[in-house]
PDB file of N, CA and C in Angstrom:
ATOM      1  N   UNK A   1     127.654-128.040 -46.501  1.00  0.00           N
ATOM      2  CA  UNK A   1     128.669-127.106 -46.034  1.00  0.00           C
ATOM      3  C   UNK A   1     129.743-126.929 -47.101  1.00  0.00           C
ATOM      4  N   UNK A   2     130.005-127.995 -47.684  1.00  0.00           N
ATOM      5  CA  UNK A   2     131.133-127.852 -48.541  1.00  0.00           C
ATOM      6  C   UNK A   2     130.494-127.127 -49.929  1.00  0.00           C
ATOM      7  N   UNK A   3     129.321-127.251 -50.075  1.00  0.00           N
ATOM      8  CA  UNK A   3     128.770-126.029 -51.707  1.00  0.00           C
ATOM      9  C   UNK A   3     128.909-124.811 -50.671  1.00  0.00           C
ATOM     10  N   UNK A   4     128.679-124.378 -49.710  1.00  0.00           N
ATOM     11  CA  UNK A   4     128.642-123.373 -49.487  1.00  0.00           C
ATOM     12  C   UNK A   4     130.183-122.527 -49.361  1.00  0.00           C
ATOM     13  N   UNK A   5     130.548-123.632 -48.995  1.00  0.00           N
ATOM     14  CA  UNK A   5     132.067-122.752 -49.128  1.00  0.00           C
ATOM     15  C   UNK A   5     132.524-122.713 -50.235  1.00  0.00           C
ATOM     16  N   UNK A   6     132.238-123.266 -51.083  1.00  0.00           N
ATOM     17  CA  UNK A   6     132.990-123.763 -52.694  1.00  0.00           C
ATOM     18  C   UNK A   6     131.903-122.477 -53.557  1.00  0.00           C
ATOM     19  N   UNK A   7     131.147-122.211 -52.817  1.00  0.00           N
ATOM     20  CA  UNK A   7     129.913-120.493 -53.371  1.00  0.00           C
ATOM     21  C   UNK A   7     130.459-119.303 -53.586  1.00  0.00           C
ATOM     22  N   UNK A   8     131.039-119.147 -51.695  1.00  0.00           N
ATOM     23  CA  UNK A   8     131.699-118.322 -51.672  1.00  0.00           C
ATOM     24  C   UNK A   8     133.063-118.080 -52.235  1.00  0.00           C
ATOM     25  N   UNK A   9     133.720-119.007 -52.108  1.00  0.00           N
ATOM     26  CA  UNK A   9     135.288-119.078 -52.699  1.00  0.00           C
ATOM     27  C   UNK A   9     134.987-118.747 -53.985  1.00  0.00           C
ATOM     28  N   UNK A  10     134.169-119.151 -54.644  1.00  0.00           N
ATOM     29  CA  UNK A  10     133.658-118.616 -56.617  1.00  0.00           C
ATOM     30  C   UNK A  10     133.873-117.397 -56.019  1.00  0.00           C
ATOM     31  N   UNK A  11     132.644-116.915 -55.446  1.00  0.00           N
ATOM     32  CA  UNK A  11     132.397-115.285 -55.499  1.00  0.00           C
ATOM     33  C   UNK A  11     133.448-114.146 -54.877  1.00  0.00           C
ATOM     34  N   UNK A  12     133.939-114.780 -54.049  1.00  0.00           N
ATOM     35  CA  UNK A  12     135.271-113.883 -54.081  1.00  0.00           C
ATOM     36  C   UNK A  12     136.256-113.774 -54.885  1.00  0.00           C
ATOM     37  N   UNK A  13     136.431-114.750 -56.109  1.00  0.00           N
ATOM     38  CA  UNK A  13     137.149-114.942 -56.947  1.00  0.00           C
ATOM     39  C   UNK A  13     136.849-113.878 -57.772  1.00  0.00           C
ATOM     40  N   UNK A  14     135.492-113.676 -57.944  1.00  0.00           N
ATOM     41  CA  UNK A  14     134.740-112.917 -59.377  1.00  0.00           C
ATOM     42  C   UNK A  14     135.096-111.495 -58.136  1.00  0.00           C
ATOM     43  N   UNK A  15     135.170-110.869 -57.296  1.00  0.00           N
ATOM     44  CA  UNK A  15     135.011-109.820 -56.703  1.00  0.00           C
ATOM     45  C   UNK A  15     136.341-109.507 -57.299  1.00  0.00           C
ATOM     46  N   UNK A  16     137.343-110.404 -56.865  1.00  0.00           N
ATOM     47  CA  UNK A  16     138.655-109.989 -56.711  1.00  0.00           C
ATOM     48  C   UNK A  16     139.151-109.466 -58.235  1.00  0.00           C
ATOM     49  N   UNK A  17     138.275-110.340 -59.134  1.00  0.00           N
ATOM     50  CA  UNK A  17     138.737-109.706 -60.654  1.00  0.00           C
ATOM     51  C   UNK A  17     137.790-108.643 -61.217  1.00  0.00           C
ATOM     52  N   UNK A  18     137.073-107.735 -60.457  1.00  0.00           N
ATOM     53  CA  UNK A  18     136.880-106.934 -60.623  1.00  0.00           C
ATOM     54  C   UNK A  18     137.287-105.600 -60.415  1.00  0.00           C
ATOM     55  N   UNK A  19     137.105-104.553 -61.581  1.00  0.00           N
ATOM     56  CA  UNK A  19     137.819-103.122 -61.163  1.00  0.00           C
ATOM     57  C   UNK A  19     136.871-102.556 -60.523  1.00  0.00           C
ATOM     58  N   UNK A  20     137.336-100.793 -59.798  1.00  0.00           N
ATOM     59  CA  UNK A  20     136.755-100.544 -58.899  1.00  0.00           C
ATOM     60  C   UNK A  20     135.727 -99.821 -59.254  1.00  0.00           C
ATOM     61  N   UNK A  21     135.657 -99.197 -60.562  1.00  0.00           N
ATOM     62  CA  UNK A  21     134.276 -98.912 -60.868  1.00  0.00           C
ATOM     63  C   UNK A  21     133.113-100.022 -60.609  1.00  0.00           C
ATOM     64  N   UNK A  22     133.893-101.321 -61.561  1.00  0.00           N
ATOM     65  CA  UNK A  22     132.425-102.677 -61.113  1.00  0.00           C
ATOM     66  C   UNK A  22     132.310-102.284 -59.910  1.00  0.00           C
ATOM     67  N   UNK A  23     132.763-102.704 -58.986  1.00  0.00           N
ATOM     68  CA  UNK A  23     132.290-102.811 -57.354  1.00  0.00           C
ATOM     69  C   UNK A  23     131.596-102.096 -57.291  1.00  0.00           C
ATOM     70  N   UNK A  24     131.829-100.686 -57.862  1.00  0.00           N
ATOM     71  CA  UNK A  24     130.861 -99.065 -57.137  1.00  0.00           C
ATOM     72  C   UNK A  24     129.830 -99.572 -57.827  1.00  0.00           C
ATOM     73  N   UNK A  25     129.389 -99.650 -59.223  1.00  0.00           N
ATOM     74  CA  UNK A  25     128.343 -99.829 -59.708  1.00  0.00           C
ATOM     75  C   UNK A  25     127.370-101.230 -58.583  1.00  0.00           C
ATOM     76  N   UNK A  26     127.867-102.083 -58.369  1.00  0.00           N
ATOM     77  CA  UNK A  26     127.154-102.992 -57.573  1.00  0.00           C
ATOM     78  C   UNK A  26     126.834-102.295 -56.398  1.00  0.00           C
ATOM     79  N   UNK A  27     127.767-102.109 -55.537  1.00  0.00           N
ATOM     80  CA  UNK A  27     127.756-101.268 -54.271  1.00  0.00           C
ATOM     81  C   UNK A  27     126.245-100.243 -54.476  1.00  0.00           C
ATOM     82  N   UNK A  28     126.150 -99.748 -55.570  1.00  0.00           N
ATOM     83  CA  UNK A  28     125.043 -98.634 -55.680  1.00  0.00           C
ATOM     84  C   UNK A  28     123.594 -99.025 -56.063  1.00  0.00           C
ATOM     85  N   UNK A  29     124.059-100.582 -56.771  1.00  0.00           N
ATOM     86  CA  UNK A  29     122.793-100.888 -57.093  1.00  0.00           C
ATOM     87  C   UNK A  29     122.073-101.689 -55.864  1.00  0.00           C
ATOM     88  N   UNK A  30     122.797-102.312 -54.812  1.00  0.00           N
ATOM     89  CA  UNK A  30     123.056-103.029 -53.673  1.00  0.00           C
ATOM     90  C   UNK A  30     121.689-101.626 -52.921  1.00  0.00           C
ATOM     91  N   UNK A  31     122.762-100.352 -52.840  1.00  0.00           N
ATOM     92  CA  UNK A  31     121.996 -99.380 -51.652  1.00  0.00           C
ATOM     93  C   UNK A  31     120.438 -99.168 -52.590  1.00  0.00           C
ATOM     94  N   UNK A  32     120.491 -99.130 -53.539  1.00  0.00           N
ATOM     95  CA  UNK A  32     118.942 -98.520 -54.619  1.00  0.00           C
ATOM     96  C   UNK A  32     118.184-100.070 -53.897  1.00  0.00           C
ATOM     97  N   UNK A  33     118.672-101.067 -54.314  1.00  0.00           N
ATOM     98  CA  UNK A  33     117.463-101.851 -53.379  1.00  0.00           C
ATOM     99  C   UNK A  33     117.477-102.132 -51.807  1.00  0.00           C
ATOM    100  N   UNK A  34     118.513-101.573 -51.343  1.00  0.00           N
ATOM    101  CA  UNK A  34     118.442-102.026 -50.153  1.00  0.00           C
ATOM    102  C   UNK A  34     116.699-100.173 -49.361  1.00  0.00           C
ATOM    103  N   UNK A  35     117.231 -99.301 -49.630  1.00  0.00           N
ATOM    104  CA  UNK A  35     116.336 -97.953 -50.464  1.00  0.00           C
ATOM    105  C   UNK A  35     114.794 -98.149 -50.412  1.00  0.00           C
ATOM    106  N   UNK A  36     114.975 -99.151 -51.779  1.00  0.00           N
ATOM    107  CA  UNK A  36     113.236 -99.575 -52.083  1.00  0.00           C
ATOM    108  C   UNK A  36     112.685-100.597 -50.782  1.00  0.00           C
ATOM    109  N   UNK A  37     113.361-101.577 -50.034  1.00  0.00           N
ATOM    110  CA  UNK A  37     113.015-102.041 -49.129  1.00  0.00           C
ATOM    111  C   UNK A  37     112.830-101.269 -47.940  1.00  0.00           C
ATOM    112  N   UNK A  38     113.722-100.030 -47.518  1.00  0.00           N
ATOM    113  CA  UNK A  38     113.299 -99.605 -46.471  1.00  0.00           C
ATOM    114  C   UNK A  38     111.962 -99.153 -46.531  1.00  0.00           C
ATOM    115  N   UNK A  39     111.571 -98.347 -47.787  1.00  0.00           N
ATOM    116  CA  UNK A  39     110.354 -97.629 -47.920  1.00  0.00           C
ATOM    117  C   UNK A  39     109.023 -98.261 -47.930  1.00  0.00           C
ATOM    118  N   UNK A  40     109.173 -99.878 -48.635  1.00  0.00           N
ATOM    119  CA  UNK A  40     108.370-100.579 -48.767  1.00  0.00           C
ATOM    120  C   UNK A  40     108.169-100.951 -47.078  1.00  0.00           C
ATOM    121  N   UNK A  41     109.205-101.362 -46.160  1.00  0.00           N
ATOM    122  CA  UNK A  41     108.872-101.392 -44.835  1.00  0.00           C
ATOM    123  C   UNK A  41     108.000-100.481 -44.591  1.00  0.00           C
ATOM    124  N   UNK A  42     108.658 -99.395 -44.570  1.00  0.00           N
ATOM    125  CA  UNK A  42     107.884 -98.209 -43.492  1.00  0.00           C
ATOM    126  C   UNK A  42     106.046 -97.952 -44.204  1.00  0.00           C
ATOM    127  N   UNK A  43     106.039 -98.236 -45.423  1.00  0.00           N
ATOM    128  CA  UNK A  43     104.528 -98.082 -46.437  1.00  0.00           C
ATOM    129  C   UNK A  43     103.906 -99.133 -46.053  1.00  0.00           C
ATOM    130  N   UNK A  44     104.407-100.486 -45.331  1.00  0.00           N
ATOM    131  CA  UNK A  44     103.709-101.911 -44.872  1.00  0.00           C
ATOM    132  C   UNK A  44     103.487-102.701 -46.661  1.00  0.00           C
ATOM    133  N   UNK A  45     104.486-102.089 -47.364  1.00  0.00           N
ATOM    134  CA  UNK A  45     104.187-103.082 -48.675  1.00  0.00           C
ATOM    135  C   UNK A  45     105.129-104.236 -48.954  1.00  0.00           C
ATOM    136  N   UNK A  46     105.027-105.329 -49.366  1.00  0.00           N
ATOM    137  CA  UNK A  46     105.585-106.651 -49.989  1.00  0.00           C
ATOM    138  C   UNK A  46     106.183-106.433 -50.725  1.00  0.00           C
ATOM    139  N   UNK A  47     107.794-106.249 -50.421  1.00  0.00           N
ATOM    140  CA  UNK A  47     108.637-106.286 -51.166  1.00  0.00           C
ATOM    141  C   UNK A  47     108.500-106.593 -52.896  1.00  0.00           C
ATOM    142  N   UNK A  48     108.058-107.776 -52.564  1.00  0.00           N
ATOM    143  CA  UNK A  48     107.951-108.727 -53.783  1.00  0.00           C
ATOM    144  C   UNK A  48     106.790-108.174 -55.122  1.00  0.00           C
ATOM    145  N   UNK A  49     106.076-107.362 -54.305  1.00  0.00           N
ATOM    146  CA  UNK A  49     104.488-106.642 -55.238  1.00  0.00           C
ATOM    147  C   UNK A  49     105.079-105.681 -55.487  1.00  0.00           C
ATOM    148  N   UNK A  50     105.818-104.761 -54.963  1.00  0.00           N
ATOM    149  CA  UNK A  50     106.628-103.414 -55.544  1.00  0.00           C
ATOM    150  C   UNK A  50     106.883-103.511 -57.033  1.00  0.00           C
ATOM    151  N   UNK A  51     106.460-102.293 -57.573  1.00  0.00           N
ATOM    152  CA  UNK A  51     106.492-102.027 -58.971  1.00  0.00           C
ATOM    153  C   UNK A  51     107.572-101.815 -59.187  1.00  0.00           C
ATOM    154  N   UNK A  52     109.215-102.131 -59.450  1.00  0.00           N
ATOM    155  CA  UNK A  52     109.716-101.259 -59.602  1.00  0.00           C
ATOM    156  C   UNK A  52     110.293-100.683 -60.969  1.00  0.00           C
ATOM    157  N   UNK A  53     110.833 -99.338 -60.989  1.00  0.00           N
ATOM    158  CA  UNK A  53     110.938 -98.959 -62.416  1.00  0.00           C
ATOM    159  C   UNK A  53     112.067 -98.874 -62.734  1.00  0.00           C
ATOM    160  N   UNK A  54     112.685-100.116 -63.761  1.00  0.00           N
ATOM    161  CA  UNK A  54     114.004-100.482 -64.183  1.00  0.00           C
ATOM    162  C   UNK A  54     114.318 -99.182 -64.640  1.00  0.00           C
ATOM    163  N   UNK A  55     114.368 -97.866 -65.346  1.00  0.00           N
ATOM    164  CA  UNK A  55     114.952 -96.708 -65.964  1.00  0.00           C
ATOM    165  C   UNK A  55     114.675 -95.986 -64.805  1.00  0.00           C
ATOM    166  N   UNK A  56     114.065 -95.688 -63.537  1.00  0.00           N
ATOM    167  CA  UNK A  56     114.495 -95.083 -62.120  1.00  0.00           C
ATOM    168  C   UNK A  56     115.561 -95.306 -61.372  1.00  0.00           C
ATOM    169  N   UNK A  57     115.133 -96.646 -61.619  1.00  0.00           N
ATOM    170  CA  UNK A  57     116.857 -97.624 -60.648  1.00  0.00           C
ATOM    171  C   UNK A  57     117.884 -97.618 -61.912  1.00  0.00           C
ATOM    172  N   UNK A  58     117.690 -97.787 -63.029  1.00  0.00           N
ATOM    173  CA  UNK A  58     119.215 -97.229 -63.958  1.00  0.00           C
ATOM    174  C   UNK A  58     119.735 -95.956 -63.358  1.00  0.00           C
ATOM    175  N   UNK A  59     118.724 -94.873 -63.548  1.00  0.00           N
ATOM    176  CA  UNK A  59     119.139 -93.613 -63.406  1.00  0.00           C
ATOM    177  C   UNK A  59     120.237 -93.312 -61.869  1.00  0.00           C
ATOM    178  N   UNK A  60     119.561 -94.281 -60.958  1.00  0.00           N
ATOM    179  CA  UNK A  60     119.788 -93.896 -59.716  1.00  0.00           C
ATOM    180  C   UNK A  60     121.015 -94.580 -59.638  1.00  0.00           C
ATOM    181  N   UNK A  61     121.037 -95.839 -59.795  1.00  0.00           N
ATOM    182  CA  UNK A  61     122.946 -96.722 -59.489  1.00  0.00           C
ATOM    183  C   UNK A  61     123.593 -95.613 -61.023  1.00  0.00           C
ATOM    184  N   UNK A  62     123.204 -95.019 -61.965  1.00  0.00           N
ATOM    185  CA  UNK A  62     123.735 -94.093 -62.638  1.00  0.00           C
ATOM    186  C   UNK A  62     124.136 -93.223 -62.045  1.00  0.00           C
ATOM    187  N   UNK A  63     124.119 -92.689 -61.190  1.00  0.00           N
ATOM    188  CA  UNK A  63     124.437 -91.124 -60.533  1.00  0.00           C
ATOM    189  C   UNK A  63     125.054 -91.521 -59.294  1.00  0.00           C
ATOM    190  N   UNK A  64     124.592 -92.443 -58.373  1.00  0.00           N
ATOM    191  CA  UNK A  64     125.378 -92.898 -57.386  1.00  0.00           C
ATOM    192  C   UNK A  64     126.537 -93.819 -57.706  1.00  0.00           C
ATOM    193  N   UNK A  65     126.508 -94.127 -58.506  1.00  0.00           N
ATOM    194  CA  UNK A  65     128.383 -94.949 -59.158  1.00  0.00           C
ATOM    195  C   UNK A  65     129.164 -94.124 -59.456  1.00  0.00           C
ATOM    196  N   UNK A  66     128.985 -92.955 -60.061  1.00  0.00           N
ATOM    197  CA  UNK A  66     130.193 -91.746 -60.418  1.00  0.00           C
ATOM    198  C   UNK A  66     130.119 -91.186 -59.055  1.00  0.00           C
ATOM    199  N   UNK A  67     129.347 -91.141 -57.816  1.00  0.00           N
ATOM    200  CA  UNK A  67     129.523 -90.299 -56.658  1.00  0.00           C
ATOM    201  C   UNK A  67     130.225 -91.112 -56.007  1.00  0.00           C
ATOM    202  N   UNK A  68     130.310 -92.427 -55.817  1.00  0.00           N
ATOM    203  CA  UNK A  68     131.059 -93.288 -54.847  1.00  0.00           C
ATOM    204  C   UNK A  68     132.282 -93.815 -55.629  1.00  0.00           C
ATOM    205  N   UNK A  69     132.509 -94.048 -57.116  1.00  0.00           N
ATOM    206  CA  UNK A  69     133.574 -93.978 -57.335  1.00  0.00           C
ATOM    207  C   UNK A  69     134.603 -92.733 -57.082  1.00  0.00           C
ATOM    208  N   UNK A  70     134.129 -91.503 -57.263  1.00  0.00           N
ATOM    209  CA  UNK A  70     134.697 -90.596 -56.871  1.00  0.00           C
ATOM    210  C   UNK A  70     135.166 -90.301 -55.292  1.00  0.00           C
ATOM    211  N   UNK A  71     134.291 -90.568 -54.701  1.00  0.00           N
ATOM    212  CA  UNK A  71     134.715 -91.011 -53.129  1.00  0.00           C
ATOM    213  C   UNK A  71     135.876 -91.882 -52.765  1.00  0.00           C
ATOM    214  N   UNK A  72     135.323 -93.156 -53.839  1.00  0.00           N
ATOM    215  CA  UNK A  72     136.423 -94.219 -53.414  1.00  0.00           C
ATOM    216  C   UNK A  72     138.069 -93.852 -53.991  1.00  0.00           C
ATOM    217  N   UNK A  73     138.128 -93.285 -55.158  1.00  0.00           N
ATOM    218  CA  UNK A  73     139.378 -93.634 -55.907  1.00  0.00           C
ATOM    219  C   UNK A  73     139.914 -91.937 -55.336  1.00  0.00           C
ATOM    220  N   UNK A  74     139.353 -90.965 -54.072  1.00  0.00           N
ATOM    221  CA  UNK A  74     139.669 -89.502 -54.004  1.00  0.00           C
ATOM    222  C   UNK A  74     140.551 -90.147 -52.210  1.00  0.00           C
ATOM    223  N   UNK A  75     140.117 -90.895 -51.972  1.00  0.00           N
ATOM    224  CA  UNK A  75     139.921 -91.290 -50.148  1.00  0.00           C
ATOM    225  C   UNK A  75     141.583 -92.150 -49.937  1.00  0.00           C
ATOM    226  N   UNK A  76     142.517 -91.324 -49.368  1.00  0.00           N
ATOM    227  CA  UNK A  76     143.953 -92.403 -49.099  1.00  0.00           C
ATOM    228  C   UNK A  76     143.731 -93.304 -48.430  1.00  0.00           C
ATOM    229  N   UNK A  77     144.218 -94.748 -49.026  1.00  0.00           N
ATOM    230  CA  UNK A  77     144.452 -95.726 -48.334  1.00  0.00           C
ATOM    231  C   UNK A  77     144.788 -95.336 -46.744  1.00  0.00           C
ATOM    232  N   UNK A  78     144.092 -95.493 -45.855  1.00  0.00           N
ATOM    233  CA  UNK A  78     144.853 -95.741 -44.401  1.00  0.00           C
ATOM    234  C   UNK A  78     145.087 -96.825 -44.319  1.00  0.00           C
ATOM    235  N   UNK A  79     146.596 -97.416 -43.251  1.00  0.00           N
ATOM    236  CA  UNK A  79     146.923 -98.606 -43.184  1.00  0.00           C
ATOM    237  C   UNK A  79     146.845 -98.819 -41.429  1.00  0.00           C
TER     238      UNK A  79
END
């Protein structure tokens, strides 16, 4: 219990010193595989056997990081 909290406490550390482009870029690469898993569900394929193509998934957290940074840094804080 105590590595696990001492895991997380790291990783929020590293979140917190990140700018908000990093985040978007993760955030996008996060949805591109979360993406390839749905499809691999619905096709009945093993995650794990999926081919996937590192310059598809560049391209794709490429184009979805300038769309969600733009979202994020356009959107007023509500409090």
């Amino acid at each position: 219990m105590k590595r696990q909290k001492a895991d997380s406490q790291q990783t929020a550390s590293i979140v917190d010193s990140m700018d908000v482009y990093s985040l978007c870029r993760w955030a996008s690469l996060k949805e591109a595989i979360d993406l390839i898993g749905e499809k691999c569900d619905e096709r009945n394929i093993d995650f794990d056997s999926f081919d996937v193509k590192p310059l598809d998934l560049l391209k794709y957290v490429d184009s979805m990081t300038d769309d969600l940074y733009n979202r994020v840094t356009q959107t007023p804080f509500q409090t």
